[in-house]
N, C-alpha and C. Protein backbone atom coordinates (compact mmCIF):
# COMPACT_ATOMS: atom_id res chain seq x y z
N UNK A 1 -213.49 -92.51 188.55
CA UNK A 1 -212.60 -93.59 188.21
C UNK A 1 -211.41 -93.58 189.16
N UNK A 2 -211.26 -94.38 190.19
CA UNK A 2 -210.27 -94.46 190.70
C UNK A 2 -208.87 -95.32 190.25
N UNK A 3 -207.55 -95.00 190.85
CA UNK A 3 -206.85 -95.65 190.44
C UNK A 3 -205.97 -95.98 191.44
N UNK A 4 -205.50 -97.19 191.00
CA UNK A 4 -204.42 -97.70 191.98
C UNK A 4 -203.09 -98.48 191.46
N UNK A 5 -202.23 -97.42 191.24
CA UNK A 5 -200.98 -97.63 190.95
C UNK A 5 -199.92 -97.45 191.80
N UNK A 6 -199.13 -97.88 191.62
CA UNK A 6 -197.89 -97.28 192.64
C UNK A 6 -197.27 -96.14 192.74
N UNK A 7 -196.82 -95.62 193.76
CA UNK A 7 -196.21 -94.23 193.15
C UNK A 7 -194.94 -93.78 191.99
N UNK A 8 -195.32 -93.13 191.51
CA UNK A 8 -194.23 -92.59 190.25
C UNK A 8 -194.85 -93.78 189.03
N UNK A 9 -195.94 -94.87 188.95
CA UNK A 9 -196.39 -95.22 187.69
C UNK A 9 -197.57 -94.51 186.93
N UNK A 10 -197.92 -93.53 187.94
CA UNK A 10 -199.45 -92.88 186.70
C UNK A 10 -199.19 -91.65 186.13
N UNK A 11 -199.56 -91.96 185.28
CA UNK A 11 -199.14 -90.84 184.04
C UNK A 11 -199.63 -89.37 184.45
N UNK A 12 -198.91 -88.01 184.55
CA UNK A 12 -199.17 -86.68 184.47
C UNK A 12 -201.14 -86.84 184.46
N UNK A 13 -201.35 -86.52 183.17
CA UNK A 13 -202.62 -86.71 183.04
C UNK A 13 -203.55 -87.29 183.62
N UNK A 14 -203.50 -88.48 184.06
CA UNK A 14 -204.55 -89.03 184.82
C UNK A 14 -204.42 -89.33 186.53
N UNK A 15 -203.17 -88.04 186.33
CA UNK A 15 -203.27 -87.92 188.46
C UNK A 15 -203.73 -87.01 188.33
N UNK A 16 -203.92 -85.80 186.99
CA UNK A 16 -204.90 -84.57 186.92
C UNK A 16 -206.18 -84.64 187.18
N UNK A 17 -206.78 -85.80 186.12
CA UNK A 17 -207.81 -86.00 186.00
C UNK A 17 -208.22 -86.68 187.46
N UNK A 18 -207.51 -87.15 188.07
CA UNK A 18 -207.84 -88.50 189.47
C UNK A 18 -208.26 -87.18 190.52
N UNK A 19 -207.41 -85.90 190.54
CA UNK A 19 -207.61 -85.09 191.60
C UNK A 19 -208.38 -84.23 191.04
N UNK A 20 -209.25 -84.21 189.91
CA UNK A 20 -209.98 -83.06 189.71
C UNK A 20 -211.48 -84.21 190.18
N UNK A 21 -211.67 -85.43 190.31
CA UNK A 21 -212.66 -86.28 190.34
C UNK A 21 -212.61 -86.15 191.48
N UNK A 22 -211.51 -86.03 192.65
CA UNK A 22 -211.53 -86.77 194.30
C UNK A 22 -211.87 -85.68 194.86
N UNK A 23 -211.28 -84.12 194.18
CA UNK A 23 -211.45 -82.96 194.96
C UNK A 23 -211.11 -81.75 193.63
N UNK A 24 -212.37 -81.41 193.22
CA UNK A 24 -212.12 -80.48 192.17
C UNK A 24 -211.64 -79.36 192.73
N UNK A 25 -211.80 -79.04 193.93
CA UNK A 25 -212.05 -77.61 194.29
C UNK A 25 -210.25 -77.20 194.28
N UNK A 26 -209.78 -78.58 194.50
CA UNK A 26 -208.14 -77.93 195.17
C UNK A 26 -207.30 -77.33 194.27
N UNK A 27 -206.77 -76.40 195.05
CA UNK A 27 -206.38 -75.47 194.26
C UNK A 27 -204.81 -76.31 193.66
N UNK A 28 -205.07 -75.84 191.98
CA UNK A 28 -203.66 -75.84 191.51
C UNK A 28 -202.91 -74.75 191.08
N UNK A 29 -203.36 -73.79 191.16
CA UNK A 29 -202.10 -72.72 190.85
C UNK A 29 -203.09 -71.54 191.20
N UNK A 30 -202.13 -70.15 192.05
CA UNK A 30 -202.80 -69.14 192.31
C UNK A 30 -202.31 -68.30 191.61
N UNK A 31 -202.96 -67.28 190.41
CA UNK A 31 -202.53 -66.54 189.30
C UNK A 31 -202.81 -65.13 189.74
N UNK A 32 -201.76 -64.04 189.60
CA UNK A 32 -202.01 -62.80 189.54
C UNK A 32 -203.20 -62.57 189.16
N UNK A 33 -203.98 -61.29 190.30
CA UNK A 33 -204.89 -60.27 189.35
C UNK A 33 -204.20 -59.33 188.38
N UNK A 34 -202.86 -58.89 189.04
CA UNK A 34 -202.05 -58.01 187.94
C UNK A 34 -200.94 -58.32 188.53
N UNK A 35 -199.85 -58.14 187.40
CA UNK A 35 -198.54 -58.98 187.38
C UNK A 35 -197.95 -57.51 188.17
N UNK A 36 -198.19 -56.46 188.08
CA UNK A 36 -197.73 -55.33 188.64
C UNK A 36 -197.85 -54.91 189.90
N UNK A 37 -198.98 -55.57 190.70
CA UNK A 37 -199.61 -54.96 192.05
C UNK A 37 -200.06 -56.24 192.70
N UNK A 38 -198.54 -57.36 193.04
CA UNK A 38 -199.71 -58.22 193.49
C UNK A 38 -200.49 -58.29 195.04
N UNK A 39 -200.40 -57.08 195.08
CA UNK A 39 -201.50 -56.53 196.75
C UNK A 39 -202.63 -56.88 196.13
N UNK A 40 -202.89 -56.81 194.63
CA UNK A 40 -204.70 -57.20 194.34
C UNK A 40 -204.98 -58.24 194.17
N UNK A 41 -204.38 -58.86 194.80
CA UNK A 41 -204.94 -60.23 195.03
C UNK A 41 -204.65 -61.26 193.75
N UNK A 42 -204.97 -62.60 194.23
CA UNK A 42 -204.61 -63.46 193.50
C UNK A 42 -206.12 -64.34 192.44
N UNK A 43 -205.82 -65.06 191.58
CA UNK A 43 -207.06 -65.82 191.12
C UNK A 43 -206.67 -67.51 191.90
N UNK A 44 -207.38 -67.78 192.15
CA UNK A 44 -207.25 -69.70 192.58
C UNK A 44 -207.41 -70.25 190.94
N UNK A 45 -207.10 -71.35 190.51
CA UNK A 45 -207.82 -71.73 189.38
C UNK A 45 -207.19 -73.29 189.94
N UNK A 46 -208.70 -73.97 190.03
CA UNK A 46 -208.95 -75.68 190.74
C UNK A 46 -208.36 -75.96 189.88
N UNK A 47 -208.82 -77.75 190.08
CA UNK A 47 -208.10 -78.89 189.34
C UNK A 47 -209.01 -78.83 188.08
N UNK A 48 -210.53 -78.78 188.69
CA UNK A 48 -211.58 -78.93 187.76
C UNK A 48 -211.46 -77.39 186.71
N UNK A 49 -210.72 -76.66 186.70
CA UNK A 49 -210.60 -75.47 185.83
C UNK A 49 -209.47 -76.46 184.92
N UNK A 50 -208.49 -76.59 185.87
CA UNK A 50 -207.42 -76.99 184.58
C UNK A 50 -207.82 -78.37 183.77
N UNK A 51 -208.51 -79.24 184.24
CA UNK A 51 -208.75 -80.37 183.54
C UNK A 51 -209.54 -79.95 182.35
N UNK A 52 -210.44 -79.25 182.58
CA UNK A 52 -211.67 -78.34 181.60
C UNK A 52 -210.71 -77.34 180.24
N UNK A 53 -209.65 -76.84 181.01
CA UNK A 53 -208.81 -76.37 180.37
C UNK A 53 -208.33 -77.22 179.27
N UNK A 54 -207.25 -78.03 179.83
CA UNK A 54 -207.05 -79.05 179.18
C UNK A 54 -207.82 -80.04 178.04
N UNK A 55 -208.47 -80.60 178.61
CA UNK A 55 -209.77 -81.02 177.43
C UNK A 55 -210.41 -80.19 176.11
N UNK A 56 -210.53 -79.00 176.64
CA UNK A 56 -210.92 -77.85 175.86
C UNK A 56 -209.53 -77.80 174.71
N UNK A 57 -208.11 -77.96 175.34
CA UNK A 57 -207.06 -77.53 174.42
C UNK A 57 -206.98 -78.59 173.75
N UNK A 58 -207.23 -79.99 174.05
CA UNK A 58 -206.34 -81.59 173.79
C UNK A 58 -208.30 -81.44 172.20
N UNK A 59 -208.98 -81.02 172.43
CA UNK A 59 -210.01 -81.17 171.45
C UNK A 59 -209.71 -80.03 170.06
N UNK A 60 -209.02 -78.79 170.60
CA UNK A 60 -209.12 -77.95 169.70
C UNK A 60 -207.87 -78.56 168.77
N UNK A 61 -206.79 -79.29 169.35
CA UNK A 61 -205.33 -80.01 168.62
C UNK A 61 -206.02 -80.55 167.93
N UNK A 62 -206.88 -81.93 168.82
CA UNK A 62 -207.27 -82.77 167.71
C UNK A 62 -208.04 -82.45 166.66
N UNK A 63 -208.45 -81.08 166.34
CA UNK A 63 -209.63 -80.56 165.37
C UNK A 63 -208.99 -80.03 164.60
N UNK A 64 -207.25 -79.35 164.96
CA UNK A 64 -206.81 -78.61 163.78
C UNK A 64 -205.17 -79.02 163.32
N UNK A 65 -204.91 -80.19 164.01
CA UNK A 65 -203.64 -80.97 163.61
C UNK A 65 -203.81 -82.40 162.65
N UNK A 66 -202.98 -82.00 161.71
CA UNK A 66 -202.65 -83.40 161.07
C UNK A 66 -202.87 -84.74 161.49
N UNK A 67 -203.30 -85.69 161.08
CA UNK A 67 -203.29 -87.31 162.02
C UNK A 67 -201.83 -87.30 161.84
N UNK A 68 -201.94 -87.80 163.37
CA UNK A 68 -200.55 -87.96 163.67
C UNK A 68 -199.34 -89.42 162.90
N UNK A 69 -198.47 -89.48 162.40
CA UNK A 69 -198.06 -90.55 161.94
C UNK A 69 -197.39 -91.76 162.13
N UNK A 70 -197.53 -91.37 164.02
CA UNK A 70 -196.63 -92.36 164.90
C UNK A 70 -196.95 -91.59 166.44
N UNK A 71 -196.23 -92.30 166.76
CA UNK A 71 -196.77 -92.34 168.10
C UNK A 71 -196.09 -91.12 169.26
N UNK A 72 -196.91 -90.00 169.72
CA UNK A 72 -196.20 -89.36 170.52
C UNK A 72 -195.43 -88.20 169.59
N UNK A 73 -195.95 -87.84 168.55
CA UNK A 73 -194.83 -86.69 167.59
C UNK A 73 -195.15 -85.71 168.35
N UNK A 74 -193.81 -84.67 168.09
CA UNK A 74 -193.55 -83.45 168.63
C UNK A 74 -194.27 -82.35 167.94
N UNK A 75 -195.25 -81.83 168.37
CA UNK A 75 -195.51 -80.22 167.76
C UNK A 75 -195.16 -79.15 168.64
N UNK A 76 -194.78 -78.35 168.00
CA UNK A 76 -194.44 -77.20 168.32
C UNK A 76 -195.43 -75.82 169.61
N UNK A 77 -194.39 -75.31 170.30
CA UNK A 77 -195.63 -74.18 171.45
C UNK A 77 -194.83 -72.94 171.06
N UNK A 78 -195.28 -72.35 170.67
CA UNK A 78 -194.65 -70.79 170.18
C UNK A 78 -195.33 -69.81 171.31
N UNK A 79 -194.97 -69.52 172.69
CA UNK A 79 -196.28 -68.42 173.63
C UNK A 79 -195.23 -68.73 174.81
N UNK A 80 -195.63 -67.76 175.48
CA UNK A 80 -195.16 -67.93 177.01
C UNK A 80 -195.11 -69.04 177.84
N UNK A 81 -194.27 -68.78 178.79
CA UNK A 81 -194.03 -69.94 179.42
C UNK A 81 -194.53 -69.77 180.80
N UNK A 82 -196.13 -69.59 180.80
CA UNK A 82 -197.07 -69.12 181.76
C UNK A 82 -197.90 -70.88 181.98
N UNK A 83 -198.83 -70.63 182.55
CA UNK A 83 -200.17 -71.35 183.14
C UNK A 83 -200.29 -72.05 182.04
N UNK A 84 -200.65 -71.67 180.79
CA UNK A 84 -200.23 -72.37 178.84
C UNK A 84 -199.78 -73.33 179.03
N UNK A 85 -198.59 -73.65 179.34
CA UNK A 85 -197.62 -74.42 178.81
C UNK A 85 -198.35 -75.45 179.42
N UNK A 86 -198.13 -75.58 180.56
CA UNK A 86 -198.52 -77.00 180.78
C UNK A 86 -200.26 -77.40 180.49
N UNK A 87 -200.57 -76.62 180.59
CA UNK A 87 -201.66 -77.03 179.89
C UNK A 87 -201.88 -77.19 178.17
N UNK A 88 -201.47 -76.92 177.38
CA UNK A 88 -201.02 -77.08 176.45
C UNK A 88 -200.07 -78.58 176.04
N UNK A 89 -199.23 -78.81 177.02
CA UNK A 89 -198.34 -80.21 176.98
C UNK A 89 -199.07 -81.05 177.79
N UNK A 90 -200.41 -81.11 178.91
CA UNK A 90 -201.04 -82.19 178.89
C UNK A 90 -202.16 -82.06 177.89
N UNK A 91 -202.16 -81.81 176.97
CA UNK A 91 -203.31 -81.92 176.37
C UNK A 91 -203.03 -82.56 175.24
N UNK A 92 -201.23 -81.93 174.92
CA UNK A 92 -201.07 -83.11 173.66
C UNK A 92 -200.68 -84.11 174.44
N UNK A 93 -200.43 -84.62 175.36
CA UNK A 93 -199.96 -85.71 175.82
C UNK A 93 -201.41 -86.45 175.96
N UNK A 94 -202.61 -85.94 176.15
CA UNK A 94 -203.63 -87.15 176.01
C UNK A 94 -204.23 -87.09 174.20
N UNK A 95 -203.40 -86.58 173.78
CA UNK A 95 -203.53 -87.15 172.20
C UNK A 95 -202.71 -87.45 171.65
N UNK A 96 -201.85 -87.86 172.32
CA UNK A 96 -200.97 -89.08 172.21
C UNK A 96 -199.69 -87.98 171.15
N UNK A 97 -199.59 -86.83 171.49
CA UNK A 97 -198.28 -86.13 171.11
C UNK A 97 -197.61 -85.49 172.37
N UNK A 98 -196.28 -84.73 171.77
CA UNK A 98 -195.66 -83.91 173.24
C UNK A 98 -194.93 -82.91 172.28
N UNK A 99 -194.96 -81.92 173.55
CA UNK A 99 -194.49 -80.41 173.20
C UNK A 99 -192.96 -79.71 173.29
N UNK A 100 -192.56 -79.20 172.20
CA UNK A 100 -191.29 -78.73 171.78
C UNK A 100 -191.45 -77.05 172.42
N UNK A 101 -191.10 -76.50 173.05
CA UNK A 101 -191.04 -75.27 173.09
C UNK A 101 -190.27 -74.52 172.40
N UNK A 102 -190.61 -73.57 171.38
CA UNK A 102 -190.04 -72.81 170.70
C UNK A 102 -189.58 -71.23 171.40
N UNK A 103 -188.57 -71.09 171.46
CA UNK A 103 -188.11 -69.36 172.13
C UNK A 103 -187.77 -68.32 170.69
């Protein structure tokens, strides 16, 4: 599915989804093997990991959250503020909620 919007009109989510379709392979974030030694190298994790990610999280919300009662409600992220988060906040954002971070 391609898209053609202008820049700064497409939503988070579906420039995810646009670059995991055009080029899954590219890398979006390179993650420690260990947070202690990072001589051991790093993990790549693609677009097509995080979209998979994502989907995987935006299905498990919709399976164990309330119907929502308006549009865009806030639930809560209680966890680190690692690789999660945003995957976690696009996932409620394609179910039509957004994320409060709790410390």
């Amino acid at each position: 599915m391609a898209l053609n919007h202008e820049r700064g009109s497409t939503l988070l989510v579906a420039q995810i989804d646009q670059y995991s379709e055009n080029d899954p392979s590219r890398v979006w974030a390179s993650i420690p093997l260990d947070e202690e030694d990072l001589a051991k190298g790093f993990r790549n994790v693609s677009y097509r990991d995080l979209v998979n990610a994502i989907n995987l999280t935006a299905s498990w919300l919709r399976d164990h959250l309330p119907p929502a009662t308006g549009p865009f409600e806030t639930i809560a992220y209680i966890g680190p503020k690692d690789v999660r988060y945003p995957i976690v906040a696009a996932a409620a954002a394609k179910i039509e909620r957004k994320v409060r971070r709790h410390e």
